[in-house]
PDB file of N, CA and C in Angstrom:
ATOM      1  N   UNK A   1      21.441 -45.393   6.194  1.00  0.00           N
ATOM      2  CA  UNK A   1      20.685 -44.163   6.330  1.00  0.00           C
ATOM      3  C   UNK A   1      19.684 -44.057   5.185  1.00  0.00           C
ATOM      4  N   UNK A   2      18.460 -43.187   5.500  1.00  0.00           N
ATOM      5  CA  UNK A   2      17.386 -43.040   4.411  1.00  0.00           C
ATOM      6  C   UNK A   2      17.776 -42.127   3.550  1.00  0.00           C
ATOM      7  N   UNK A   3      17.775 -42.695   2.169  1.00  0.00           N
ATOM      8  CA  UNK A   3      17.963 -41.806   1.310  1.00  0.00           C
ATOM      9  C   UNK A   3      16.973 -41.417   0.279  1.00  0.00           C
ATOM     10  N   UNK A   4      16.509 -39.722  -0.061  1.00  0.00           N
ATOM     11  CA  UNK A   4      15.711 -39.567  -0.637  1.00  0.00           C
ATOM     12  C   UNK A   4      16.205 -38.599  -1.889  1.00  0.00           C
ATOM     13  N   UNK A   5      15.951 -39.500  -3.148  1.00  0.00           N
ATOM     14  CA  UNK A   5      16.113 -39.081  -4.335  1.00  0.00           C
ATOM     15  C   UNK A   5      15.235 -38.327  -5.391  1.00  0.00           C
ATOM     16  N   UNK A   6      15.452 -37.443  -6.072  1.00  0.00           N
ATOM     17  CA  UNK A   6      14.931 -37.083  -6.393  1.00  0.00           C
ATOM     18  C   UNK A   6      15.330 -35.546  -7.155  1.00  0.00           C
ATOM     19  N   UNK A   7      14.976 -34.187  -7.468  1.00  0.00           N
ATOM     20  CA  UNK A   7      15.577 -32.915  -8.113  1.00  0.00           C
ATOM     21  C   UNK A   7      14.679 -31.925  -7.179  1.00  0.00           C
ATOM     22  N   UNK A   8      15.744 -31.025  -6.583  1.00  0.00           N
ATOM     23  CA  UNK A   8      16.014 -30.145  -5.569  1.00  0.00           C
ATOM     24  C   UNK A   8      14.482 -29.097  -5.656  1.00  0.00           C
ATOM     25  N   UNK A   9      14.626 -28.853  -6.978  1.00  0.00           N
ATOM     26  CA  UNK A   9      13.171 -27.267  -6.832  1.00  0.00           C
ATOM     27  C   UNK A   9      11.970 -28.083  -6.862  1.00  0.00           C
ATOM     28  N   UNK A  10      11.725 -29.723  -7.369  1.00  0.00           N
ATOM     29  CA  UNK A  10      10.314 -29.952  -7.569  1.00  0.00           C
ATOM     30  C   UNK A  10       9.431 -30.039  -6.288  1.00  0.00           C
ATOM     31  N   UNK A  11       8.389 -29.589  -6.196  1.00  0.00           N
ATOM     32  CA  UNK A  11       7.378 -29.272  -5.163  1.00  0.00           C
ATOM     33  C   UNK A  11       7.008 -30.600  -4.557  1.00  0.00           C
ATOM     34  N   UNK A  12       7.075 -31.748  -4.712  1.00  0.00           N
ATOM     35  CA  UNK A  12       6.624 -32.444  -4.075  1.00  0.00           C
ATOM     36  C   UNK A  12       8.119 -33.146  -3.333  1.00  0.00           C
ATOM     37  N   UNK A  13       9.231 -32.994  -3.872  1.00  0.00           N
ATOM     38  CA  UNK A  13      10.689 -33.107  -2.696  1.00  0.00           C
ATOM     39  C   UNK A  13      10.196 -32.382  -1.817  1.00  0.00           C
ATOM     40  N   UNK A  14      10.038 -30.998  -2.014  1.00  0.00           N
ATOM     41  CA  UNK A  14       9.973 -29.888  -0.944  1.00  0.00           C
ATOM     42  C   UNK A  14       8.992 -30.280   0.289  1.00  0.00           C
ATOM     43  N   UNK A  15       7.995 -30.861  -0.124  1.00  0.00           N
ATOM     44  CA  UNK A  15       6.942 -31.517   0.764  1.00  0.00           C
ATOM     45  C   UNK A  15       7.456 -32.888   1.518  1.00  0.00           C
ATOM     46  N   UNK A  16       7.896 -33.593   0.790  1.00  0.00           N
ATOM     47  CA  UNK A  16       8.754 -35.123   1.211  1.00  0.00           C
ATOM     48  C   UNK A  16       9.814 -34.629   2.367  1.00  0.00           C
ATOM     49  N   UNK A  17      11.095 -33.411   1.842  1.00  0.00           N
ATOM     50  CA  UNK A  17      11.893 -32.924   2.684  1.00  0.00           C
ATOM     51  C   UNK A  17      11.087 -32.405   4.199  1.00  0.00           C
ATOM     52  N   UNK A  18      10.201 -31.481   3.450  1.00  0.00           N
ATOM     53  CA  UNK A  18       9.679 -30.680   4.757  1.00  0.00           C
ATOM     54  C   UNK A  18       9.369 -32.002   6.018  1.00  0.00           C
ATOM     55  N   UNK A  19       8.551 -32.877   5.567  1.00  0.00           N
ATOM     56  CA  UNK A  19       7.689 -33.965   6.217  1.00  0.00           C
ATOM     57  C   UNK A  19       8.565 -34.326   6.785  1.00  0.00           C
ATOM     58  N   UNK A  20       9.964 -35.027   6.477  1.00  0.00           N
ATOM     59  CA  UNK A  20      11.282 -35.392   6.692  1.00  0.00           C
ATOM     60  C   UNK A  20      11.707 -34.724   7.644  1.00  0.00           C
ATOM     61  N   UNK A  21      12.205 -33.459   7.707  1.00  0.00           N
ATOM     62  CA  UNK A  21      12.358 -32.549   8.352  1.00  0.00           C
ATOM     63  C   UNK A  21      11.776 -32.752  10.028  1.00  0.00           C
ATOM     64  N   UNK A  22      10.308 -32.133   9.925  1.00  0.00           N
ATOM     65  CA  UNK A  22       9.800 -32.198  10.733  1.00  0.00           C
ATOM     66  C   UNK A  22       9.331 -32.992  11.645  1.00  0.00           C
ATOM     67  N   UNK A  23       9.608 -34.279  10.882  1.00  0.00           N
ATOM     68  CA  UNK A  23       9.201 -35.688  11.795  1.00  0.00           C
ATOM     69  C   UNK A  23      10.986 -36.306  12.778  1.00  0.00           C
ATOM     70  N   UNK A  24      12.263 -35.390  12.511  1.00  0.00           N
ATOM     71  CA  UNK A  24      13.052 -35.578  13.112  1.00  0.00           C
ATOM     72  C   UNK A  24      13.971 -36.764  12.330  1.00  0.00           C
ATOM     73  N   UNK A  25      13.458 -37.349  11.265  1.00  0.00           N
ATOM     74  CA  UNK A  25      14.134 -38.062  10.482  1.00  0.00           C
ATOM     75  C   UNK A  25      15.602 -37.872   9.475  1.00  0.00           C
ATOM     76  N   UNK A  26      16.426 -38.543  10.227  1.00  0.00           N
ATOM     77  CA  UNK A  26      17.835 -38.036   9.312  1.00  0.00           C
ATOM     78  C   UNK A  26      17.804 -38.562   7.915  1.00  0.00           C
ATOM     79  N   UNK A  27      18.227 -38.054   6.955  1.00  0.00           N
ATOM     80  CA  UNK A  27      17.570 -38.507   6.015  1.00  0.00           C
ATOM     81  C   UNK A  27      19.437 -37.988   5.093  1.00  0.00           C
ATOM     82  N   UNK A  28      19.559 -38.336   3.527  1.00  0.00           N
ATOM     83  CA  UNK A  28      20.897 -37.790   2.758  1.00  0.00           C
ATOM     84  C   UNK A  28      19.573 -37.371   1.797  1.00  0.00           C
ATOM     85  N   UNK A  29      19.511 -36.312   1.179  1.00  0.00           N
ATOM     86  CA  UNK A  29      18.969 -36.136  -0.383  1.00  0.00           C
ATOM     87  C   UNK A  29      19.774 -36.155  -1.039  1.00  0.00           C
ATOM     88  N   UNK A  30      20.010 -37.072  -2.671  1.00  0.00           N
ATOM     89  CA  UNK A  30      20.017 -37.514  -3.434  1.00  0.00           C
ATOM     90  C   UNK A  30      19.642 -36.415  -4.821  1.00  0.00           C
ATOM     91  N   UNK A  31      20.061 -35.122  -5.544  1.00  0.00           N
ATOM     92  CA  UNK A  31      19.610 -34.737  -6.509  1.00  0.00           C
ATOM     93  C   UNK A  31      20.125 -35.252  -7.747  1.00  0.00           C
ATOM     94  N   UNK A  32      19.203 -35.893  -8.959  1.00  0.00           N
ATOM     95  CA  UNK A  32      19.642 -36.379  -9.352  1.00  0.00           C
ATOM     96  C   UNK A  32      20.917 -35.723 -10.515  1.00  0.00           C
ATOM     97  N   UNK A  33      20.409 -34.457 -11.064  1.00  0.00           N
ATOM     98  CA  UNK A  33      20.791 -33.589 -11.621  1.00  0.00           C
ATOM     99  C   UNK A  33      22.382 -32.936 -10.884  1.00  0.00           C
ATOM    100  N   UNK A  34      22.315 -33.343  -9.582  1.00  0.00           N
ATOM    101  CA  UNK A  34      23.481 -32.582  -9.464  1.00  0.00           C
ATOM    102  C   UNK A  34      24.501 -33.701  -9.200  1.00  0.00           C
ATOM    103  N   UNK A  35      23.903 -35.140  -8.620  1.00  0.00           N
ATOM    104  CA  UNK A  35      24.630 -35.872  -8.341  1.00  0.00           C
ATOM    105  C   UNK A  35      25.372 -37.225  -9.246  1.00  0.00           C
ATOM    106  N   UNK A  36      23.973 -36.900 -10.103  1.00  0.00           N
ATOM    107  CA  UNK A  36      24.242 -38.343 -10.888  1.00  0.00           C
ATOM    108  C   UNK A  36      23.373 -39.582 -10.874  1.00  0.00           C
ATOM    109  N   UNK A  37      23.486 -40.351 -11.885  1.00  0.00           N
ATOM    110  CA  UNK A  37      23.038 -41.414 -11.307  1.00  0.00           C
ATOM    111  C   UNK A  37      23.288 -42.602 -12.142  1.00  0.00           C
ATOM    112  N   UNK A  38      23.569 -43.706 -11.272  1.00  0.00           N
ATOM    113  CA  UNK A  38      24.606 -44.934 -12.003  1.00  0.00           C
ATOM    114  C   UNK A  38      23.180 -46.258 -12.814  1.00  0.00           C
ATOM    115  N   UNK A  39      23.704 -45.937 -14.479  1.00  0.00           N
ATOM    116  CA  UNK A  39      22.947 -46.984 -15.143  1.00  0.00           C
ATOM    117  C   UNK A  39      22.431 -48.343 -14.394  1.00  0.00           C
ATOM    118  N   UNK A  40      23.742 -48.772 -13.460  1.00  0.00           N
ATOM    119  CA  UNK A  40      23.012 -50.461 -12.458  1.00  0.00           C
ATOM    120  C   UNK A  40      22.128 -49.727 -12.064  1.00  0.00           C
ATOM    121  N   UNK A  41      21.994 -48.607 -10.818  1.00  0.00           N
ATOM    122  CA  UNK A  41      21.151 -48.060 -10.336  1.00  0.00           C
ATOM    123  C   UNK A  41      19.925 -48.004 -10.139  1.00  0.00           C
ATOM    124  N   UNK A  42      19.367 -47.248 -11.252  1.00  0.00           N
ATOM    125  CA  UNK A  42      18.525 -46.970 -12.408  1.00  0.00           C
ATOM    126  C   UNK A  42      17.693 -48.438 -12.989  1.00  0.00           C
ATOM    127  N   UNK A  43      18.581 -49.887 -13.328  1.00  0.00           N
ATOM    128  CA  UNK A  43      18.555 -50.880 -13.542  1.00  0.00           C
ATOM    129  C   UNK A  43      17.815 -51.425 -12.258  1.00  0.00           C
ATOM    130  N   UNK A  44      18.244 -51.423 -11.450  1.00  0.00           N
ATOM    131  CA  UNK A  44      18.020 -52.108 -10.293  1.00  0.00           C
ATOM    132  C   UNK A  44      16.713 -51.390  -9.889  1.00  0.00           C
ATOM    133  N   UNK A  45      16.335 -50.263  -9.960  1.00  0.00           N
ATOM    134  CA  UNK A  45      14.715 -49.831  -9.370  1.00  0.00           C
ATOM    135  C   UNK A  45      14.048 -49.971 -10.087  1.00  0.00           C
ATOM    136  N   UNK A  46      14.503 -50.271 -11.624  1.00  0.00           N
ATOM    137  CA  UNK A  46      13.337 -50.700 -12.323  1.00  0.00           C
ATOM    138  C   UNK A  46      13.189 -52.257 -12.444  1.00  0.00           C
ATOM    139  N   UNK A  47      13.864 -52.790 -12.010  1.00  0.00           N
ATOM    140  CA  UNK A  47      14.047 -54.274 -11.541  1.00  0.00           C
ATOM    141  C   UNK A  47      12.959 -54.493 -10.215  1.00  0.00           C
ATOM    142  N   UNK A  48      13.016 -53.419  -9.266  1.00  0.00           N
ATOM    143  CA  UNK A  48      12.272 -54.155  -7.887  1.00  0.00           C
ATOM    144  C   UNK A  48      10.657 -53.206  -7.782  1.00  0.00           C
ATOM    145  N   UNK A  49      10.815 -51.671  -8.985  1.00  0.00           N
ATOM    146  CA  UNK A  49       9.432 -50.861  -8.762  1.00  0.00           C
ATOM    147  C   UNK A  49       8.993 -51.247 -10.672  1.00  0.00           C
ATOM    148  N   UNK A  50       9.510 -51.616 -10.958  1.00  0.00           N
ATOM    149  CA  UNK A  50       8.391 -51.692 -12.655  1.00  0.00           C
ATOM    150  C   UNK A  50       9.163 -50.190 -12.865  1.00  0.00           C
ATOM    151  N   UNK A  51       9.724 -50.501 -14.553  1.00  0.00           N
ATOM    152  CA  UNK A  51      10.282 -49.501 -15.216  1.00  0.00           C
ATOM    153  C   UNK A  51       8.953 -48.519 -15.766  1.00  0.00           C
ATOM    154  N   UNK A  52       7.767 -49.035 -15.687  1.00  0.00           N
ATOM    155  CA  UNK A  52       6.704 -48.330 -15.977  1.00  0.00           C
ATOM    156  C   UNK A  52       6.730 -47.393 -14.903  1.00  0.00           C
ATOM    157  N   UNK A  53       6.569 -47.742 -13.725  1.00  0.00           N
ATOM    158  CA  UNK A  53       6.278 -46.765 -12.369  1.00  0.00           C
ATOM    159  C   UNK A  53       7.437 -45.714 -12.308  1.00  0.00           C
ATOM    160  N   UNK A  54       8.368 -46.179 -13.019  1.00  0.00           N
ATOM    161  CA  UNK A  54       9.615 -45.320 -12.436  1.00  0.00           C
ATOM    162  C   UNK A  54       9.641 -44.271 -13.594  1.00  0.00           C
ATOM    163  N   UNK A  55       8.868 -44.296 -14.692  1.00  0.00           N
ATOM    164  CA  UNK A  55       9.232 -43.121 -15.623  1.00  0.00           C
ATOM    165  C   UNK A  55       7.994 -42.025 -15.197  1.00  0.00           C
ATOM    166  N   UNK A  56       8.293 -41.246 -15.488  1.00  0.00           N
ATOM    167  CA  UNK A  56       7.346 -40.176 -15.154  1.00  0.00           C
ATOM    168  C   UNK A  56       6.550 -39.302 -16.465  1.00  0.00           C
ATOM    169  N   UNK A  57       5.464 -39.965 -16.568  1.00  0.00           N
ATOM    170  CA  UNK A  57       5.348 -39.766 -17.951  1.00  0.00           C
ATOM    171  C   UNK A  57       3.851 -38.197 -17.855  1.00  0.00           C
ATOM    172  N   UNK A  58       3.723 -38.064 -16.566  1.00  0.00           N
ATOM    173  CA  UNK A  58       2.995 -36.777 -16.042  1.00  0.00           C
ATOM    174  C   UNK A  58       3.782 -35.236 -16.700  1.00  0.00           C
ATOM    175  N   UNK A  59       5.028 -35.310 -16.498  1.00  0.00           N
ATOM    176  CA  UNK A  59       6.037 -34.336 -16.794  1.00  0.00           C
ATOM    177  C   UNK A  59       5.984 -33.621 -18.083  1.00  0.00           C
ATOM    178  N   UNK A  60       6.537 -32.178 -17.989  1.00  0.00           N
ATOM    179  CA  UNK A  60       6.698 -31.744 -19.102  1.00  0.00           C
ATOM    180  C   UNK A  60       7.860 -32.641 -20.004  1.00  0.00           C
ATOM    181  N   UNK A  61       8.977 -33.413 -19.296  1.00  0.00           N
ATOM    182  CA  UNK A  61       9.494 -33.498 -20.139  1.00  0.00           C
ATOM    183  C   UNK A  61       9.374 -34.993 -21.087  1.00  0.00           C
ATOM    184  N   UNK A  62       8.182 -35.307 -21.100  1.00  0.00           N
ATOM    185  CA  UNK A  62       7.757 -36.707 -21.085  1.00  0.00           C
ATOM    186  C   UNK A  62       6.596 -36.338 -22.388  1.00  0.00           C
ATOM    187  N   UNK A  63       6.245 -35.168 -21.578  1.00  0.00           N
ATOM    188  CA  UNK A  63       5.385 -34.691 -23.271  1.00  0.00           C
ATOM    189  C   UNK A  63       5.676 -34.008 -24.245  1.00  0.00           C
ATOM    190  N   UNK A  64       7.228 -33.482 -23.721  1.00  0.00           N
ATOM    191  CA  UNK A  64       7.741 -32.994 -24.986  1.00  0.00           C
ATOM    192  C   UNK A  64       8.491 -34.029 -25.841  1.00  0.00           C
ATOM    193  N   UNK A  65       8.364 -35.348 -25.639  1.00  0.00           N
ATOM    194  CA  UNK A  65       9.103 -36.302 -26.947  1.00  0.00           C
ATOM    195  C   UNK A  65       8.537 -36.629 -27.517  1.00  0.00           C
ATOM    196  N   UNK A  66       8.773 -36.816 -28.977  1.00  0.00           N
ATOM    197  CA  UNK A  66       8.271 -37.224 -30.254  1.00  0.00           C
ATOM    198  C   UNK A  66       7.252 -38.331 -29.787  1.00  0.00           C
ATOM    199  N   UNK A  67       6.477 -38.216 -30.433  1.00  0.00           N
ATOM    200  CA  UNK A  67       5.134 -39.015 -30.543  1.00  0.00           C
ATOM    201  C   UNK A  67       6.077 -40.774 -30.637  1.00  0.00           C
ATOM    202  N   UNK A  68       6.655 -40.687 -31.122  1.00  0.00           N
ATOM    203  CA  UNK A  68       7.393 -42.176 -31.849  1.00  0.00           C
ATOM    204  C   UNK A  68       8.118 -42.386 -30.830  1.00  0.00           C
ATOM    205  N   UNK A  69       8.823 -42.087 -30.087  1.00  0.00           N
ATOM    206  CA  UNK A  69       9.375 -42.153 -29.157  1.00  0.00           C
ATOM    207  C   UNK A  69       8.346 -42.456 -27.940  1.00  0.00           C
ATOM    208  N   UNK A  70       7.456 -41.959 -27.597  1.00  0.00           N
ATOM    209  CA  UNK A  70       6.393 -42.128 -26.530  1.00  0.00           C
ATOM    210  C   UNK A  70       5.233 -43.756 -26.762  1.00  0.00           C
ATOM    211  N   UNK A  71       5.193 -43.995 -28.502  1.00  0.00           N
ATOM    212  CA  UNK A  71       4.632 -44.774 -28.487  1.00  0.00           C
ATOM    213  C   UNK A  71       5.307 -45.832 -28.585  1.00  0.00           C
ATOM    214  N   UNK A  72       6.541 -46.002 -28.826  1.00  0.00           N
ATOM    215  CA  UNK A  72       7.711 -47.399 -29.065  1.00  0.00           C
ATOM    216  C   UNK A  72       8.410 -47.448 -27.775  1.00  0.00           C
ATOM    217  N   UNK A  73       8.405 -47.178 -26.288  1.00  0.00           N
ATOM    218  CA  UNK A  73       9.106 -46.681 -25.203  1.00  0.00           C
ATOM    219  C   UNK A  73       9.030 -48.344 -24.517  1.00  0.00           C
ATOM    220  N   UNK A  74      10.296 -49.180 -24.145  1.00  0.00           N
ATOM    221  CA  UNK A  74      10.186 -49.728 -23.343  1.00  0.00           C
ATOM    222  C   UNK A  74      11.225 -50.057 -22.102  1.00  0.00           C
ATOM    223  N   UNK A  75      11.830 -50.857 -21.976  1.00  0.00           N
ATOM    224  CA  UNK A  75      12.153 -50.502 -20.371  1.00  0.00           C
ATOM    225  C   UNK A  75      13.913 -50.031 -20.773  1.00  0.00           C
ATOM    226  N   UNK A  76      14.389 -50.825 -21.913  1.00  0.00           N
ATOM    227  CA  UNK A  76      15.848 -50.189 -22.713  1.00  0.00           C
ATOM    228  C   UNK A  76      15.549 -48.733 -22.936  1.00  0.00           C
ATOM    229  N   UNK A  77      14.990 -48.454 -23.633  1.00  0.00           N
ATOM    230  CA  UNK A  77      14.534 -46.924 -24.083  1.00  0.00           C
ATOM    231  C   UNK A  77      14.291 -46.443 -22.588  1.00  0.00           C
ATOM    232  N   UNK A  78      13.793 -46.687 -21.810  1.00  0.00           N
ATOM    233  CA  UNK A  78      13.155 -45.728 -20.864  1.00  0.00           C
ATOM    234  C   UNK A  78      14.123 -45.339 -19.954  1.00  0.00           C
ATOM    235  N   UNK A  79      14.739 -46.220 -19.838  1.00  0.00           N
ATOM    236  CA  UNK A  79      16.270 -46.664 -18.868  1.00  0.00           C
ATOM    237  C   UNK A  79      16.904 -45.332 -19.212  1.00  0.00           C
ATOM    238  N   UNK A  80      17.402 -45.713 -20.853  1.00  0.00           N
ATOM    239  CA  UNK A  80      17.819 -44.335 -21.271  1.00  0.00           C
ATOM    240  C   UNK A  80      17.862 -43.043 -21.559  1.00  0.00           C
ATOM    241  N   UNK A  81      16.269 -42.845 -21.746  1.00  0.00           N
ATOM    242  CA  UNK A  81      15.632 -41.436 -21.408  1.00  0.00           C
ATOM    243  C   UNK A  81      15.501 -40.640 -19.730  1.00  0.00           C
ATOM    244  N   UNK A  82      15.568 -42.252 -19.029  1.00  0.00           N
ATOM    245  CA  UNK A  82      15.974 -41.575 -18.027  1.00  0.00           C
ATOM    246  C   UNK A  82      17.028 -40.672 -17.236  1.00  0.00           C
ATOM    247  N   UNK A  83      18.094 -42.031 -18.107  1.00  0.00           N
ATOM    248  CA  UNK A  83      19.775 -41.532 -17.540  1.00  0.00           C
ATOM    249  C   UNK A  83      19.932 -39.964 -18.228  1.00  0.00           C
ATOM    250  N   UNK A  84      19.388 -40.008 -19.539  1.00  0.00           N
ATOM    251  CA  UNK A  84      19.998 -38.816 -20.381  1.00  0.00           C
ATOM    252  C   UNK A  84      18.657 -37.347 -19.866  1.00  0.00           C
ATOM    253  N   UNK A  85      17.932 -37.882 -18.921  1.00  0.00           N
ATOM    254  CA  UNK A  85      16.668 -36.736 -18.877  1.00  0.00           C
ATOM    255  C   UNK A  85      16.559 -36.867 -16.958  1.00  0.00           C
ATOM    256  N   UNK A  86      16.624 -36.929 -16.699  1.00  0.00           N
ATOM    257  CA  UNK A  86      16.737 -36.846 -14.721  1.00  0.00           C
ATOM    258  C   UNK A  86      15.097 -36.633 -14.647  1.00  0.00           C
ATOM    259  N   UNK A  87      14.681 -35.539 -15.092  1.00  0.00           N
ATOM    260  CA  UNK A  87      13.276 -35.262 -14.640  1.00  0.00           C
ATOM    261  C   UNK A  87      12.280 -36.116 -14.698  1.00  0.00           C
ATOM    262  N   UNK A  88      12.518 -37.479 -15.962  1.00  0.00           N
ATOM    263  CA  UNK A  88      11.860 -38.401 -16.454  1.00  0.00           C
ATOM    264  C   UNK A  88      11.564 -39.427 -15.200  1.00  0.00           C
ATOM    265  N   UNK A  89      12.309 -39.419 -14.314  1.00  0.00           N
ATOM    266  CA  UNK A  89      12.183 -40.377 -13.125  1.00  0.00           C
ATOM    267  C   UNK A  89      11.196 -39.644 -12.319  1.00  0.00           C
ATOM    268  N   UNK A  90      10.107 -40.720 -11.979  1.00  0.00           N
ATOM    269  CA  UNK A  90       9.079 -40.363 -10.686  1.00  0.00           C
ATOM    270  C   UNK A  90      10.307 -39.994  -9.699  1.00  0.00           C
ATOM    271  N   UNK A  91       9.286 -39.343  -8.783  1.00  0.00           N
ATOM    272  CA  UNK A  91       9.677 -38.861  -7.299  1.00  0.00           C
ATOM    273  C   UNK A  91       8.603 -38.001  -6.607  1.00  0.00           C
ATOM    274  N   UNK A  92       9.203 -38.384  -5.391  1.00  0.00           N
ATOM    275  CA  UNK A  92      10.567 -38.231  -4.628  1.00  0.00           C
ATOM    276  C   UNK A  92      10.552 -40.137  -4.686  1.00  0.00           C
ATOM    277  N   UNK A  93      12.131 -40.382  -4.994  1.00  0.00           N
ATOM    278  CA  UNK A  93      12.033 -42.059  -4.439  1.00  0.00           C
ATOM    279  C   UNK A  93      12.946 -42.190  -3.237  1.00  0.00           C
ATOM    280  N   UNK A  94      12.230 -43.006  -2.393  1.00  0.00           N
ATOM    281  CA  UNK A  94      12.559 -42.911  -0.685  1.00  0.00           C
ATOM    282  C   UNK A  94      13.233 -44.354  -0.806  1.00  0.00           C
ATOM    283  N   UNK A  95      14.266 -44.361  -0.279  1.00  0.00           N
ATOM    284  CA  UNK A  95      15.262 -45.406   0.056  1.00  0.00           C
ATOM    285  C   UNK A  95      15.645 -45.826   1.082  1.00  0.00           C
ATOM    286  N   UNK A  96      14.741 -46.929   1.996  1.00  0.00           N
ATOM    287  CA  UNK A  96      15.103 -47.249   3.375  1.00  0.00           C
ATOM    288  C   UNK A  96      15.631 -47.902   4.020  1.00  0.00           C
ATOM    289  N   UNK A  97      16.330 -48.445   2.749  1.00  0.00           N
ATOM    290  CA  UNK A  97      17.727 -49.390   3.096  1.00  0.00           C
ATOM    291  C   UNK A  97      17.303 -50.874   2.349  1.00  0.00           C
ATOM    292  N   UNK A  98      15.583 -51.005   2.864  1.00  0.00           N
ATOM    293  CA  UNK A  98      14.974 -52.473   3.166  1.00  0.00           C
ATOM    294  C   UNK A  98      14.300 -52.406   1.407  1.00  0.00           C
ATOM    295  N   UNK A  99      14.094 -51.285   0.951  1.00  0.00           N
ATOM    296  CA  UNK A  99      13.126 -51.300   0.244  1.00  0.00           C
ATOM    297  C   UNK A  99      12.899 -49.897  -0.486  1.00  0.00           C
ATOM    298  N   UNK A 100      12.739 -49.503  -1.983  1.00  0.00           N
ATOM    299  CA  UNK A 100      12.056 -48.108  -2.515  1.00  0.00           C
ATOM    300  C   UNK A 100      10.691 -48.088  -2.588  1.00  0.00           C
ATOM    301  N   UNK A 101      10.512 -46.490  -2.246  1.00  0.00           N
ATOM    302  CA  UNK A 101       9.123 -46.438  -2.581  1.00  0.00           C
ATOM    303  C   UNK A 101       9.075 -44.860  -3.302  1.00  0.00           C
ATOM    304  N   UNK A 102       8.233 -45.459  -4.220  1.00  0.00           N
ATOM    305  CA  UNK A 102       7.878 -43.892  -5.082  1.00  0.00           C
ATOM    306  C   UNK A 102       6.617 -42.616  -4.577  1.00  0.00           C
ATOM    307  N   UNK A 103       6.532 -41.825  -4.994  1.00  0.00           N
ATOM    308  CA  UNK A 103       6.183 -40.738  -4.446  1.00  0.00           C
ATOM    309  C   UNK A 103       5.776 -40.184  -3.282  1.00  0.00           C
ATOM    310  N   UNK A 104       5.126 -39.491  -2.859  1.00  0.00           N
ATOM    311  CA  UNK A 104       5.053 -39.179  -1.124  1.00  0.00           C
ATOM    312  C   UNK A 104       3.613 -38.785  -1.077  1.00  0.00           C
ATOM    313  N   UNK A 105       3.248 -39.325   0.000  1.00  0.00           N
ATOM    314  CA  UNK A 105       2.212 -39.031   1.068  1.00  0.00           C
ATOM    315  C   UNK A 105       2.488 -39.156   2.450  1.00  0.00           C
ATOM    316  N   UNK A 106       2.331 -38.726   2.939  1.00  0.00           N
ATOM    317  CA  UNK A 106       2.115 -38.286   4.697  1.00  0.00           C
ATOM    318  C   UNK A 106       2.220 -39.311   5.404  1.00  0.00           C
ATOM    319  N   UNK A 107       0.892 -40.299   5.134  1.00  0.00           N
ATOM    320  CA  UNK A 107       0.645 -40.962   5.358  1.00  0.00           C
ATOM    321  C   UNK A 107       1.037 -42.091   5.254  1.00  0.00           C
ATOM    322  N   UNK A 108       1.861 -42.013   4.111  1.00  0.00           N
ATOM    323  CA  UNK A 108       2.751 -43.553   3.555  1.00  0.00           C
ATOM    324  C   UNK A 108       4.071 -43.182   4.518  1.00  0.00           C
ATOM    325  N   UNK A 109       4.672 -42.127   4.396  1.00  0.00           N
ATOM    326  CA  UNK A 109       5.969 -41.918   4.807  1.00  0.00           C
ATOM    327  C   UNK A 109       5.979 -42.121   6.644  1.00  0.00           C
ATOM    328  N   UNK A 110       4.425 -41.695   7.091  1.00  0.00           N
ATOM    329  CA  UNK A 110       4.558 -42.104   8.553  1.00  0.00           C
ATOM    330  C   UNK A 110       4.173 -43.316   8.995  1.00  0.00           C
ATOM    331  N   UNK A 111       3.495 -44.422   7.818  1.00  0.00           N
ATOM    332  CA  UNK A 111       3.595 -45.421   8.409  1.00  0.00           C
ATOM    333  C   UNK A 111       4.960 -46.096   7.726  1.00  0.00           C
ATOM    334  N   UNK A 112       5.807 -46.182   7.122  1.00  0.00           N
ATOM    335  CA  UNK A 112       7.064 -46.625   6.540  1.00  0.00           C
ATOM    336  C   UNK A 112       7.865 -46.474   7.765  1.00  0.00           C
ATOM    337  N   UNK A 113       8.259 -45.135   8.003  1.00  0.00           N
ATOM    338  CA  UNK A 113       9.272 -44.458   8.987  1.00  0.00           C
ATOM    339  C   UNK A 113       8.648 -44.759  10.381  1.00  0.00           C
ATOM    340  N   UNK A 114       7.685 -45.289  10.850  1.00  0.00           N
ATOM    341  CA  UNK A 114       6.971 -45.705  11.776  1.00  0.00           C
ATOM    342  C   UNK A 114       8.058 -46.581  13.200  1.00  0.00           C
ATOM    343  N   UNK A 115       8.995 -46.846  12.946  1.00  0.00           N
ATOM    344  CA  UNK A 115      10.128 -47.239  13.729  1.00  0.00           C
ATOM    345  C   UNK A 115      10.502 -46.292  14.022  1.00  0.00           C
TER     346      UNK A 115
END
């Protein structure tokens, strides 16, 4: 089953869900904050999407870390700012069994889900 990960109030889940929703697609959401999420995990998407793509460095909580921290950041560090910070991970990340993909468009999600 498709699973879409990601934290429950941010506006662009809500858009991913809605799209989801409405296109009839069964889908599990994944919050990371409420559910967890396992270090291999975490390991493994930054293994197949680039630990660069997977941090979310747009976020408030990405600009609230020390300058030293933002400029020494690599995929050990990031791993771990992730596990210990949830928000730090891009999203929504869509899980289709075959393959992740990071954030949402319309357009990506209807040609993906296109089966």
């Amino acid at each position: 089953m498709i699973c879409l990960y990601g934290i429950k109030n941010c506006d662009t889940i809500k858009k991913a869900r809605k799209w989801l929703d409405e296109a009839g697609i069964e889908y599990r959401f994944h919050d990371y904050r409420v559910d967890g999420l396992a270090r291999s995990q975490l390991e493994a998407w930054a293994a197949e999407l680039g630990w660069e793509a997977l941090l979310n460095r747009r976020g408030t909580t990405w600009r609230a870390q020390p300058d030293e921290v933002k400029n020494s950041i690599d995929e050990a560090g990031a791993i771990d700012l992730m596990l210990a910070q949830p928000a730090m991970i891009k999203r929504p990340l869509l899980d289709t069994g075959d393959a992740r993909h990071l954030g949402f468009r319309a357009d990506d999600y209807a040609r993906l889900l296109a089966n």
